[in-house]
Protein backbone atom coordinates (compact mmCIF):
# COMPACT_ATOMS: atom_id res chain seq x y z
CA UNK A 1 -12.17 -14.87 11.90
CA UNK A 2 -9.24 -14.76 9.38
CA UNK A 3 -10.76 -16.54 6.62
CA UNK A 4 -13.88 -14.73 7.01
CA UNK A 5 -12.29 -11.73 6.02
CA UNK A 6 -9.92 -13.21 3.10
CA UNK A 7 -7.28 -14.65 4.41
CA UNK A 8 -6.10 -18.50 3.73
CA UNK A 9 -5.00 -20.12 6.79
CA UNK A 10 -3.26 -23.35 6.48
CA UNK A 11 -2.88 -25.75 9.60
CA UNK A 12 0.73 -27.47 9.37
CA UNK A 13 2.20 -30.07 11.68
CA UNK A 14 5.51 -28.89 11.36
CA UNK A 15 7.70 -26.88 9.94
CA UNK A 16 8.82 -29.17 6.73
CA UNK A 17 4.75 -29.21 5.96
CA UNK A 18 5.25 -25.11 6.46
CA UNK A 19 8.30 -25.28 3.83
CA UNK A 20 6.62 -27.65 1.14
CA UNK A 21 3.68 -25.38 1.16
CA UNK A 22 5.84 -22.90 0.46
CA UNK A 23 7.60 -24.51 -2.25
CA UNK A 24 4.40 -25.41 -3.98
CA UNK A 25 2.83 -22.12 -3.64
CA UNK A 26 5.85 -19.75 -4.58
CA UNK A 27 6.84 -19.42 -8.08
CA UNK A 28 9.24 -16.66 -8.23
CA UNK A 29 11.44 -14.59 -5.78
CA UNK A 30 10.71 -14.78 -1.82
CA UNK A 31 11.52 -11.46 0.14
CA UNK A 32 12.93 -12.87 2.83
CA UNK A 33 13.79 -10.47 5.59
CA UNK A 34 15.43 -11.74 8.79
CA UNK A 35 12.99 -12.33 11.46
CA UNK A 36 14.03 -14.00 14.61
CA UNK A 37 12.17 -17.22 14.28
CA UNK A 38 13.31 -17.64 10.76
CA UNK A 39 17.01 -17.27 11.66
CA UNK A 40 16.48 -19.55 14.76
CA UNK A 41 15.30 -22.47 12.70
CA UNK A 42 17.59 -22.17 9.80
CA UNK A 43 14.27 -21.04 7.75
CA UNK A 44 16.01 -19.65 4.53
CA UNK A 45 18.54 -22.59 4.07
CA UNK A 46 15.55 -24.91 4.20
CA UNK A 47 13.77 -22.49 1.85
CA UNK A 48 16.70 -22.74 -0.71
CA UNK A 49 16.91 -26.33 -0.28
CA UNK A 50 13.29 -26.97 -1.00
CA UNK A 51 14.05 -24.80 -4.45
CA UNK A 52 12.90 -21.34 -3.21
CA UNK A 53 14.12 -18.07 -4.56
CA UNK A 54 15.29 -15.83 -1.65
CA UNK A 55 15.56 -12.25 -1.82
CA UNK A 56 17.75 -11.37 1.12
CA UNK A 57 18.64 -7.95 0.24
CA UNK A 58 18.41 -4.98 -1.73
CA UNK A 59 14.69 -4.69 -0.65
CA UNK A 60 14.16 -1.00 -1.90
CA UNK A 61 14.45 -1.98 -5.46
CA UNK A 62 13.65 -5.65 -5.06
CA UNK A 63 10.00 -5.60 -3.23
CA UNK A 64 8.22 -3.15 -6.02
CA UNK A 65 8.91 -6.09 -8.47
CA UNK A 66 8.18 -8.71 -5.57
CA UNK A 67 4.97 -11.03 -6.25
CA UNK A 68 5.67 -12.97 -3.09
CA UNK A 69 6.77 -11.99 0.68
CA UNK A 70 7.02 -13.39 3.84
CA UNK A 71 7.37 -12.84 7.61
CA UNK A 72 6.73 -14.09 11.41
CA UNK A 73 4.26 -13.02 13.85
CA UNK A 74 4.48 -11.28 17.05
CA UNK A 75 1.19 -12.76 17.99
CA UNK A 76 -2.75 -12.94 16.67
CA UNK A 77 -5.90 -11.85 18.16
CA UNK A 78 -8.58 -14.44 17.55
CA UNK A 79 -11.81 -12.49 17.77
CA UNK A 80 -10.87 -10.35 14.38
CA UNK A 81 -8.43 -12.82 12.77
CA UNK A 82 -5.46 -9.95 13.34
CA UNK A 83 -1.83 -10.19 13.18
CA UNK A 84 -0.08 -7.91 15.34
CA UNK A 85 4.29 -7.70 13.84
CA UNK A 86 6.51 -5.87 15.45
CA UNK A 87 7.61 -4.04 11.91
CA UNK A 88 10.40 -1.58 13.04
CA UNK A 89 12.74 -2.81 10.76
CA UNK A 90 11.81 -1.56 6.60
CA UNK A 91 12.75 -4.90 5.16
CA UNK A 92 9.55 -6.41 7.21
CA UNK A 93 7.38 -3.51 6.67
CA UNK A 94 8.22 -4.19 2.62
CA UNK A 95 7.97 -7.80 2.68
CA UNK A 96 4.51 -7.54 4.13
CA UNK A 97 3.04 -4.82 2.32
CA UNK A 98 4.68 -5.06 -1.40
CA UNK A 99 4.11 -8.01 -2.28
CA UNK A 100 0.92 -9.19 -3.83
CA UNK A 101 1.04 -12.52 -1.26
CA UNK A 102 2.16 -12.45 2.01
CA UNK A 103 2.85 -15.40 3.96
CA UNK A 104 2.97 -15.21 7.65
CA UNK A 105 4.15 -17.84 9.87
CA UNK A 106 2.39 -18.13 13.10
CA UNK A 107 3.07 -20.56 16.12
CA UNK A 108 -0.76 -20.94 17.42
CA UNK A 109 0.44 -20.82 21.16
CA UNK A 110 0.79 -16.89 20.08
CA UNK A 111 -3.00 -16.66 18.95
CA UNK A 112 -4.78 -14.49 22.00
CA UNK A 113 -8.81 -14.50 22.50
CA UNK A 114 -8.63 -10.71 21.29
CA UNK A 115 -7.32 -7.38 21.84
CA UNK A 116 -7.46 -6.82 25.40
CA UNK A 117 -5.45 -10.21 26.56
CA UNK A 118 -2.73 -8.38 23.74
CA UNK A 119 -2.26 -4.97 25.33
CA UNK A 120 0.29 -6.19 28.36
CA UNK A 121 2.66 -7.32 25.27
CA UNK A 122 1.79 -4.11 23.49
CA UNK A 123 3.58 -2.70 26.42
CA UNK A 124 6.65 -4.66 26.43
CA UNK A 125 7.07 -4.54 22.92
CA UNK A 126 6.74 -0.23 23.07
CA UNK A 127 9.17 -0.60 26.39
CA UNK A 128 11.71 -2.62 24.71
CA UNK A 129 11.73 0.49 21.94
CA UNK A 130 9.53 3.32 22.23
CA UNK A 131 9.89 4.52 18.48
CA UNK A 132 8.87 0.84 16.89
CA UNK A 133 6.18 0.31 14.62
CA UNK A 134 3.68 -2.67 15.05
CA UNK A 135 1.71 -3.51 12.23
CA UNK A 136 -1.98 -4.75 12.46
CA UNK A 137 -3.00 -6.97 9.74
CA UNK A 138 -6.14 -8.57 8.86
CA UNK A 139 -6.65 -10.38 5.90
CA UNK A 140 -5.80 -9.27 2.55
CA UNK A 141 -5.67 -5.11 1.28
CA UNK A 142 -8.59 -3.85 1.08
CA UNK A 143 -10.04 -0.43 0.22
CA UNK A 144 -13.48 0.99 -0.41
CA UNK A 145 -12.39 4.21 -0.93
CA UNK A 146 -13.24 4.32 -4.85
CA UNK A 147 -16.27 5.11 -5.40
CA UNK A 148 -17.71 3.30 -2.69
CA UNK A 149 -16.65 -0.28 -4.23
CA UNK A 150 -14.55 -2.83 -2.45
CA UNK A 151 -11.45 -3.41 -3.92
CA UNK A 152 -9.35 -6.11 -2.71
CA UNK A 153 -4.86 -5.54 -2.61
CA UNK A 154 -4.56 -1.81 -3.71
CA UNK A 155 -2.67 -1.06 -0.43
CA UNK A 156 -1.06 -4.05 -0.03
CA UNK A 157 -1.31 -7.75 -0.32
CA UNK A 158 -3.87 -9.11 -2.54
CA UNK A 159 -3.60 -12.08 -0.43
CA UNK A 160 -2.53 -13.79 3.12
CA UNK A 161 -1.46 -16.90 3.91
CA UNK A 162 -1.22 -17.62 7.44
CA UNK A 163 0.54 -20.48 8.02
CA UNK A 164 0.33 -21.89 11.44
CA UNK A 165 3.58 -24.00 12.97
CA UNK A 166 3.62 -25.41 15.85
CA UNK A 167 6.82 -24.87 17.59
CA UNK A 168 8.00 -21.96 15.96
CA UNK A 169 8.36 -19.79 18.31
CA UNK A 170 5.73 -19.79 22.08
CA UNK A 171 7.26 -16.07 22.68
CA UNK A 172 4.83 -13.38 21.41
CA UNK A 173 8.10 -10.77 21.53
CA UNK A 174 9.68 -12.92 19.33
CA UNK A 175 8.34 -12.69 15.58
C-alpha cells in the first residue's frame, strides 16, 4: 500500500545494505536527529563512515535549507502503507517534514495489518506522555488544495523512502 501511494520502499537484509543505500542516494547534508534505534546501533558513526553529511544540530536554521532527512518508525499499518512516529521531539518533526526526501527506517516486525491492531500502542505511547505528538505519514506530501490539482511535496516531503531493516528495532515504542 506504500508504493501505491508514492512512496519507494526498499527491502534490505541488514543494516550495512540500509547504510550503502543511503550513501548512494544522499548527496548533501543528512538531518540526523537522535532517535533511539539510531543511537542504539551506532547509526550516525556508520553514516559518517560510509561518507554521509550529518546534520546533528542547529535544526531551526539547518532543515529549511535541508534536501535530505531521516528518521525511525514507531510502527506501520499495512492496509494504507502508514507510518505512525512518535514526533514529540522538533528535531524529528523537522527532519521528516522539511526536507524534500525523507528516509524512514523501519524494522518489518513493527508493520501491523492496519489501524485497529495499532490503537493498544497508541495507548501506551499517549500513557508514557500525554502531551506527545505522533505523526501519521503516508507516502510523499501531497495536496489538492489548488485549484483542484494534485500537487505532490508542498507540505512536506516530495518523497519517502522506507527502508525496511530487519533487526532494527522489534519494539513499536521504540522509533
Amino acid at each position: 500500500a506504500a508504493e501505491l501511494v508514492g512512496a519507494q520502499v526498499i527491502e534490505c537484509k541488514s543494516l550495512k545494505q540500509a547504510i550503502d543505500y543511503l550513501a548512494e542516494q544522499v548527496d548533501g547534508p543528512l538531518l540526523y536527529p537522535e532517535f533511539a534505534s539510531g543511537k542504539r546501533t551506532k547509526l550516525a558513526d556508520k553514516l559518517v563512515k560510509a561518507g554521509v553529511e550529518l546534520v546533528t544540530d542547529n535544526f531551526r536554521q539547518q532543515a529549511p535549507h535541508a534536501k535530505f532527512g531521516i528518521s525511525g518508525v514507531n510502527f506501520a499499518m499495512a492496509d494504507t502503507g502508514t507510518l505512525a512516529l512518535e514526533s514529540t521531539a522538533e528535531d524529528i518533526r523537522l527532519a521528516t517534514t522539511l526536507p524534500e526526501i525523507h528516509f524512514a527506517l523501519l524494522d518489518p516486525q513493527k508493520i501491523f495489518a492496519d489501524s485497529l491492531e495499532a490503537v493498544a500502542l497508541l495507548r501506551q505511547l499517549h500513557q508514557r506522555d500525554p502531551r506527545n505528538y505522533i505523526a501519521y505519514i503516508t507516502g510523499p506530501s501531497r495536496t489538492a488544495d489548488i485549484e483542484r490539482v494534485l500537487t505532490i511535496g508542498v507540505h512536506g516531503p516530495k518523497q519517502l523512502h522506507i527502508l525496511l531493516v530487519p533487526k532494527l528495532s522489534s519494539d513499536p515504542l521504540e522509533m
